[in-house]
Protein backbone atom coordinates (compact mmCIF):
# COMPACT_ATOMS: atom_id res chain seq x y z
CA UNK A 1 0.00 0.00 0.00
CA UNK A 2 3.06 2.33 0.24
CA UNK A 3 3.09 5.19 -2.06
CA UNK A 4 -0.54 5.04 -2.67
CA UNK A 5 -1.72 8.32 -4.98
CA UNK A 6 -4.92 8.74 -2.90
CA UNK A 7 -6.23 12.02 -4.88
CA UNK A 8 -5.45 10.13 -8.23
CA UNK A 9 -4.56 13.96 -9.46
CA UNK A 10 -0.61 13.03 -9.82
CA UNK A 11 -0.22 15.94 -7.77
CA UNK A 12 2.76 15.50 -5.01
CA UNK A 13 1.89 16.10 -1.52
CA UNK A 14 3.52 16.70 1.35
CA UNK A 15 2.36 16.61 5.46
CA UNK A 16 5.07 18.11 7.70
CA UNK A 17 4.53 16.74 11.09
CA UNK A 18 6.27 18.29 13.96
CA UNK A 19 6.47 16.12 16.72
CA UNK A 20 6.90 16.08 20.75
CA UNK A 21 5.24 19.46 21.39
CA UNK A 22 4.83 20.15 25.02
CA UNK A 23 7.99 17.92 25.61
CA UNK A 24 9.34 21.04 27.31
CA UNK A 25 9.58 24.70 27.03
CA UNK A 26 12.27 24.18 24.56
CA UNK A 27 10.16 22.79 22.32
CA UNK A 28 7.22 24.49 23.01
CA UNK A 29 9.26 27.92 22.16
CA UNK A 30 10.53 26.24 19.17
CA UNK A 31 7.45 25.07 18.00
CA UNK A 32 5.51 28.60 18.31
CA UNK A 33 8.12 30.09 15.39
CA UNK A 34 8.09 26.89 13.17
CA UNK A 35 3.97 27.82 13.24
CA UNK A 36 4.84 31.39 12.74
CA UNK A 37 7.05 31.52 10.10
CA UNK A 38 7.90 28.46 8.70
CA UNK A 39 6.27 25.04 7.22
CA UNK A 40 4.23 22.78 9.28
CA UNK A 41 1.10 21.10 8.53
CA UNK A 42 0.36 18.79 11.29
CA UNK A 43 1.57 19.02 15.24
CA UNK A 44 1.58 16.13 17.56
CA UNK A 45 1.50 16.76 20.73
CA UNK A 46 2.18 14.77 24.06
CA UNK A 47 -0.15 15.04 26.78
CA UNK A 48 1.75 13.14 29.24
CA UNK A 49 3.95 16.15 30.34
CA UNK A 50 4.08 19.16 32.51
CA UNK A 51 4.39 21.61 29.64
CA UNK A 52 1.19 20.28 27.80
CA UNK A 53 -0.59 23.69 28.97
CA UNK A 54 2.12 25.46 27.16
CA UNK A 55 1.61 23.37 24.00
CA UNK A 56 -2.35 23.65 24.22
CA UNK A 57 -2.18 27.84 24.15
CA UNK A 58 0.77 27.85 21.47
CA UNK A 59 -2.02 25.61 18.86
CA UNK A 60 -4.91 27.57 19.95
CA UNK A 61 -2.97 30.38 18.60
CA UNK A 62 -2.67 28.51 15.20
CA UNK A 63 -6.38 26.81 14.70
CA UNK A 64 -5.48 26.04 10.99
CA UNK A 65 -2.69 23.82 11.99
CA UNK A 66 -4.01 19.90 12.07
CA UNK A 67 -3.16 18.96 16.21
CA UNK A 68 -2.90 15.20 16.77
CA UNK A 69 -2.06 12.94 19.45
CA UNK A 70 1.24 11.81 19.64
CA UNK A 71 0.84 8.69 21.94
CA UNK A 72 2.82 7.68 24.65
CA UNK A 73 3.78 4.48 26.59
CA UNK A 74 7.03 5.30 27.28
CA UNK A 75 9.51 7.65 28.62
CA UNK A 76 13.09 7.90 26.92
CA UNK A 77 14.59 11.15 28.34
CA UNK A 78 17.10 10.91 31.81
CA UNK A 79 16.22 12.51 34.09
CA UNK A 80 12.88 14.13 32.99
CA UNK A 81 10.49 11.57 33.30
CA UNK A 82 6.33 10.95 33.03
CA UNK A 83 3.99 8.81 33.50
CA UNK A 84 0.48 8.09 32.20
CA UNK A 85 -2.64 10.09 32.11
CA UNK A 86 -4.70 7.19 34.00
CA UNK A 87 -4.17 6.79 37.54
CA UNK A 88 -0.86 4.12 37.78
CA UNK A 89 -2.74 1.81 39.79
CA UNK A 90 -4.90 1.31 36.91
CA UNK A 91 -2.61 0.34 34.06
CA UNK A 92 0.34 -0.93 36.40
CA UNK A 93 1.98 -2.83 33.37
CA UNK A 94 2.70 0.49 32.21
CA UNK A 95 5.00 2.05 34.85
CA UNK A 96 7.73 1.54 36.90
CA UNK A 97 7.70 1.33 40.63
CA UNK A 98 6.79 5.04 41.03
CA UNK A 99 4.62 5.41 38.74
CA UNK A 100 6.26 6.76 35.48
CA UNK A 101 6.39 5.04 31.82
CA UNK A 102 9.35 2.53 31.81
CA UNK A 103 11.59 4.22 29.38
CA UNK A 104 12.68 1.84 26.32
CA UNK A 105 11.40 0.22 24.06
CA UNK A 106 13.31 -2.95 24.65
CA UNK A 107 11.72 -2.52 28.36
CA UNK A 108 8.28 -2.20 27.36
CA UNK A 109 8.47 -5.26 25.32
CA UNK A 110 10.23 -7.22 28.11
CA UNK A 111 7.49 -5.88 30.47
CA UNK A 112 5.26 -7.46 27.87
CA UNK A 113 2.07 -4.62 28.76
CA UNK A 114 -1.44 -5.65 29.11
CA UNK A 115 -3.54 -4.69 26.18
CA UNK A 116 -6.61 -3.73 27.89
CA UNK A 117 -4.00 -1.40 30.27
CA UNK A 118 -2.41 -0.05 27.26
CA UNK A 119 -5.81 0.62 25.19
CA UNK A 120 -7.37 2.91 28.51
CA UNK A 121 -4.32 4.34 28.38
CA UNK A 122 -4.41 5.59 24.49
CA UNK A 123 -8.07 7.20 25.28
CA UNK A 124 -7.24 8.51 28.05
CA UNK A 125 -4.45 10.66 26.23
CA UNK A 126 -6.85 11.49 23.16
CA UNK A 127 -9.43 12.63 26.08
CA UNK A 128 -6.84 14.77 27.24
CA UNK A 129 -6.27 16.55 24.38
CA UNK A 130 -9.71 17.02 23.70
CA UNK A 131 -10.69 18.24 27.45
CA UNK A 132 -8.55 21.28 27.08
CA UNK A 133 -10.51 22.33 23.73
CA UNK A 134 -7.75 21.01 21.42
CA UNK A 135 -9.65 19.63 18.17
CA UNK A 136 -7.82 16.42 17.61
CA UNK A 137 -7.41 15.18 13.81
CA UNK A 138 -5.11 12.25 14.10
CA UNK A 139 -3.13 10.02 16.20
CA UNK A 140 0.42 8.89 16.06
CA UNK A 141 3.31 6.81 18.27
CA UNK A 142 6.19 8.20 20.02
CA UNK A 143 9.68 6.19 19.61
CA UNK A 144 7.82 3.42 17.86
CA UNK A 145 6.95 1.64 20.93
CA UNK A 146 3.32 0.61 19.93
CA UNK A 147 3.89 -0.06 16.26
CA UNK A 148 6.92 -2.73 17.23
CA UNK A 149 4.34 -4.74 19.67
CA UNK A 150 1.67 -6.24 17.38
CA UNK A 151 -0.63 -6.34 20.29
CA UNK A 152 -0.04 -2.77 21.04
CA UNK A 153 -0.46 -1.40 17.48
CA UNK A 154 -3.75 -3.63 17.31
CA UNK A 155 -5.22 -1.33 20.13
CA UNK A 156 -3.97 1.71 18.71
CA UNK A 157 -5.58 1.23 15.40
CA UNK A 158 -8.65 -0.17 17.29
CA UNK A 159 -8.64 3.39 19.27
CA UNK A 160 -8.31 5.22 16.21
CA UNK A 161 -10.78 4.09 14.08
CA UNK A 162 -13.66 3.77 16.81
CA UNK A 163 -13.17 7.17 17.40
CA UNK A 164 -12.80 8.43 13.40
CA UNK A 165 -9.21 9.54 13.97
CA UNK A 166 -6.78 9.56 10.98
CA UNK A 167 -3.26 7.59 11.89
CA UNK A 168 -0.42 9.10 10.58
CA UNK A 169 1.36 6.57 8.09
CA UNK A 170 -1.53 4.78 7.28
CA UNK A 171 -2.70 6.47 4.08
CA UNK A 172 0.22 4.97 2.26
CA UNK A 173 2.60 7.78 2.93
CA UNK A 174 6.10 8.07 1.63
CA UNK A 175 8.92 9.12 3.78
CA UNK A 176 10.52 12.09 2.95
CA UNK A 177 13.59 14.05 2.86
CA UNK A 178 15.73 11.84 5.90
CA UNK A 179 16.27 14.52 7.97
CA UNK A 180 16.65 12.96 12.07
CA UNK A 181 20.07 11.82 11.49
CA UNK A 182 21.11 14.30 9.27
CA UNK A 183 24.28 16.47 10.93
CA UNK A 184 22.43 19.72 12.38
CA UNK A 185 24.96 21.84 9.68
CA UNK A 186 23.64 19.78 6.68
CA UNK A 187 19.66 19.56 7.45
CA UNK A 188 18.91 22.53 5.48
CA UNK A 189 20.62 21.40 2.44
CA UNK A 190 19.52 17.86 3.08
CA UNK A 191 15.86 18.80 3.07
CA UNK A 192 15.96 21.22 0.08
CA UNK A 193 17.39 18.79 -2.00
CA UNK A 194 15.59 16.15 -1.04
CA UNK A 195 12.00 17.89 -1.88
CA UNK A 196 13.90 19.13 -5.31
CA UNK A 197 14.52 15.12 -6.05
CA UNK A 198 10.81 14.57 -5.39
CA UNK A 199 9.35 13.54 -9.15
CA UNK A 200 6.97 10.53 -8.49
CA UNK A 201 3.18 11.68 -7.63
CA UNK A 202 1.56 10.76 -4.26
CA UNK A 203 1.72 11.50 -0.47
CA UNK A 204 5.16 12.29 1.62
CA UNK A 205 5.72 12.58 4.95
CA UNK A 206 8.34 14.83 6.80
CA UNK A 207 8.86 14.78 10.75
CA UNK A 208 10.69 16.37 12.55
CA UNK A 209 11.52 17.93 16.12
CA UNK A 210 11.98 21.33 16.64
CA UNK A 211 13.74 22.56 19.89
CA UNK A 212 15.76 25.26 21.64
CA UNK A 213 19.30 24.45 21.97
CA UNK A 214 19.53 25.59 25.74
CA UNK A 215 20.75 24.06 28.62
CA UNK A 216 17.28 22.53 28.97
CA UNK A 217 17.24 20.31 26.18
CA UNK A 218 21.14 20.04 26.42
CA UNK A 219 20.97 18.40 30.01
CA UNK A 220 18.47 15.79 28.21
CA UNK A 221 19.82 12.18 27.22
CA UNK A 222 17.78 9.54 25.53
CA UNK A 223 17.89 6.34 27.33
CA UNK A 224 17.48 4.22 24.01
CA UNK A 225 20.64 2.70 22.74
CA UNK A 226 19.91 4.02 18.95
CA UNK A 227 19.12 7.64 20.03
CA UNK A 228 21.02 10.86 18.91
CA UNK A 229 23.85 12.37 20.84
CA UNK A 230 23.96 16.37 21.48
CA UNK A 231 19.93 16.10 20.78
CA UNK A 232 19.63 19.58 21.70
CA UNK A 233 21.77 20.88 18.43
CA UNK A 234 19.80 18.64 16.44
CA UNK A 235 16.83 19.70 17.39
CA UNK A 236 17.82 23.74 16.64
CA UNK A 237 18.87 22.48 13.65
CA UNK A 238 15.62 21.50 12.40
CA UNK A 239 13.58 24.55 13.76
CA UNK A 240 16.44 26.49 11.87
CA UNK A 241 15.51 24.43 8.69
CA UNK A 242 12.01 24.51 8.88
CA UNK A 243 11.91 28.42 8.33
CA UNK A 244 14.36 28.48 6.07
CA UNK A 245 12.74 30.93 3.00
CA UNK A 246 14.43 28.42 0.96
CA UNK A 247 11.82 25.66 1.44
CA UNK A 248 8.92 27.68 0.71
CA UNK A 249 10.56 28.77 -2.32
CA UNK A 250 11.37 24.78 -3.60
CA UNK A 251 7.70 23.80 -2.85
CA UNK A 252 6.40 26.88 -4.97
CA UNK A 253 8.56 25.76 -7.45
CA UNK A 254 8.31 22.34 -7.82
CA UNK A 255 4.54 22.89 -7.48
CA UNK A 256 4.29 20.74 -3.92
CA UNK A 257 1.06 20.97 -2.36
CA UNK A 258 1.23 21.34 1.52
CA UNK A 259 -1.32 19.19 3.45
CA UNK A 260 -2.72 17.61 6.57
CA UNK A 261 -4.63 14.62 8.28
CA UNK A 262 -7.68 16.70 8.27
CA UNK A 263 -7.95 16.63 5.10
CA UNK A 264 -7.33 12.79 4.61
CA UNK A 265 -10.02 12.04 7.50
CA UNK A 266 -12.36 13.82 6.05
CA UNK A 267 -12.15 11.88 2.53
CA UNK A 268 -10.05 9.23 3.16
CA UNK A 269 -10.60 7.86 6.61
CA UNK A 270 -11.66 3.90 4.88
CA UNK A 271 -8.46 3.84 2.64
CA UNK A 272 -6.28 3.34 6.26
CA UNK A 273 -4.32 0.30 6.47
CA UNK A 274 -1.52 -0.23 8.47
CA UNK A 275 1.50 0.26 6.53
CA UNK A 276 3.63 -3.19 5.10
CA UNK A 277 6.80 -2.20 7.76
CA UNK A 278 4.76 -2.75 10.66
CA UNK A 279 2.82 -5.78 9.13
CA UNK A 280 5.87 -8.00 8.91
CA UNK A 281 6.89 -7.44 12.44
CA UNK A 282 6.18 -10.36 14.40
């Protein structure tokens, strides 16, 4: 199903998801000049933190901006850590001994979750979102957690179709420009060329993470084996790139049309399926 051309126009498309907002005030701060001046169609945002109240008046102040859910069951950064949105006690497969998300995703596996836990848990973060007036378009995973647990991703695309949410990469998207591991000094470039070499028609996803490099986000490290040292200039990096004039300029001229998971919900909500990656992991 990857690289499906949904509007059958041969148009190229492109959904720039911004994900992690209310991680911090770092990214919050970020995040409020990406939707200022730069390019962002779609911003995920995690309800599981103490800066979500942050987040929630930064996207009020951009309604045209699709919000979705990015969904947590773990917790990756030492030593800022959170827990769920349901009382521990009532998804205690979930959390450590005091009450936060366990932190990898080699340790929720291990921990091997209860479904039924993990599914209150999902709503419970969507409710969360919607409680403090946030319209809520789509849902998506943090650090791949549920997607690599076939039991987990079951529930989340259970969750998201009973309640007519869009999940972001399962309209057939194609990823785009590789921009995570790209060296902060290169990620402009990187993504400019990459949407230049864009020529087959369809829909292409970008994400990224926009943050402040401050001692904040600098005294941050991820707990996963696989995750990026000096995060913090990375992060800069890609709030740096995303309002670069230079992208704007690329997309007008190659003719790119900018667009979001409210759109695909609203005429493309039966064409989900989950994408081949996640299908063949056992």
């Amino acid at each position: 199903m990857a690289g499906r051309d949904l509007f059958g126009d041969g148009e190229i498309r492109l959904i720039v998801r911004c994900d992690d907002i209310g991680l911090n005030h770092a990214t919050n701060q970020a995040f409020a000049r990406v939707a200022r001046e730069g390019i962002v169609t779609a911003a995920s945002v995690m309800v599981t933190t103490p800066w979500l109240d942050e987040a929630v008046e930064i996207l009020r102040d951009h309604p045209a901006l699709d919000t979705g859910v990015h969904v947590c069951l773990n917790s990756e950064w030492w030593p800022y850590r959170w827990g769920p949105v349901t009382p521990a006690d009532r998804v205690p497969s979930l959390v450590d001994e005091w009450g936060r998300f366990l932190p990898t995703r080699a340790a929720v596996k291990a921990r091997s979750p209860n479904h039924d836990e993990a599914e209150r848990e999902m709503r419970a973060q969507v409710a969360a979102a919607q409680c403090r007036g946030l319209t809520i378009s789509y849902m998506d995973h943090h650090m791949l957690t549920i997607v690599a647990d076939p039991g987990l991703r079951a529930r989340f695309e259970a969750v998201g179709r009973s309640l007519g949410l869009a999940l972001s990469g399962w309209f057939g998207e194609r990823h785009g420009p590789a921009i995570y591991s790209a060296p902060p000094e290169k990620k402009a470039e990187v993504m400019i060329e990459g949407l230049r070499s864009l020529t087959e028609p369809g829909l292409y996803l970008v994400m990224a993470h926009p943050a402040l490099d401050e001692p904040e986000m600098r005294a941050l490290r991820d707990l996963n084996p696989d995750g990026l040292a000096d995060v913090a200039r990375h992060r800069q990096a890609e709030m740096e790139m995303l309002c670069d004039p230079r992208l704007r300029e690329v997309i007008a001229e190659r003719g790119i049309v900018l667009t979001g998971y409210t759109e695909l919900r609203g005429r493309f909500l039966s064409h989900m399926a989950t994408p081949a990656l996640w299908r063949d992991l056992a």
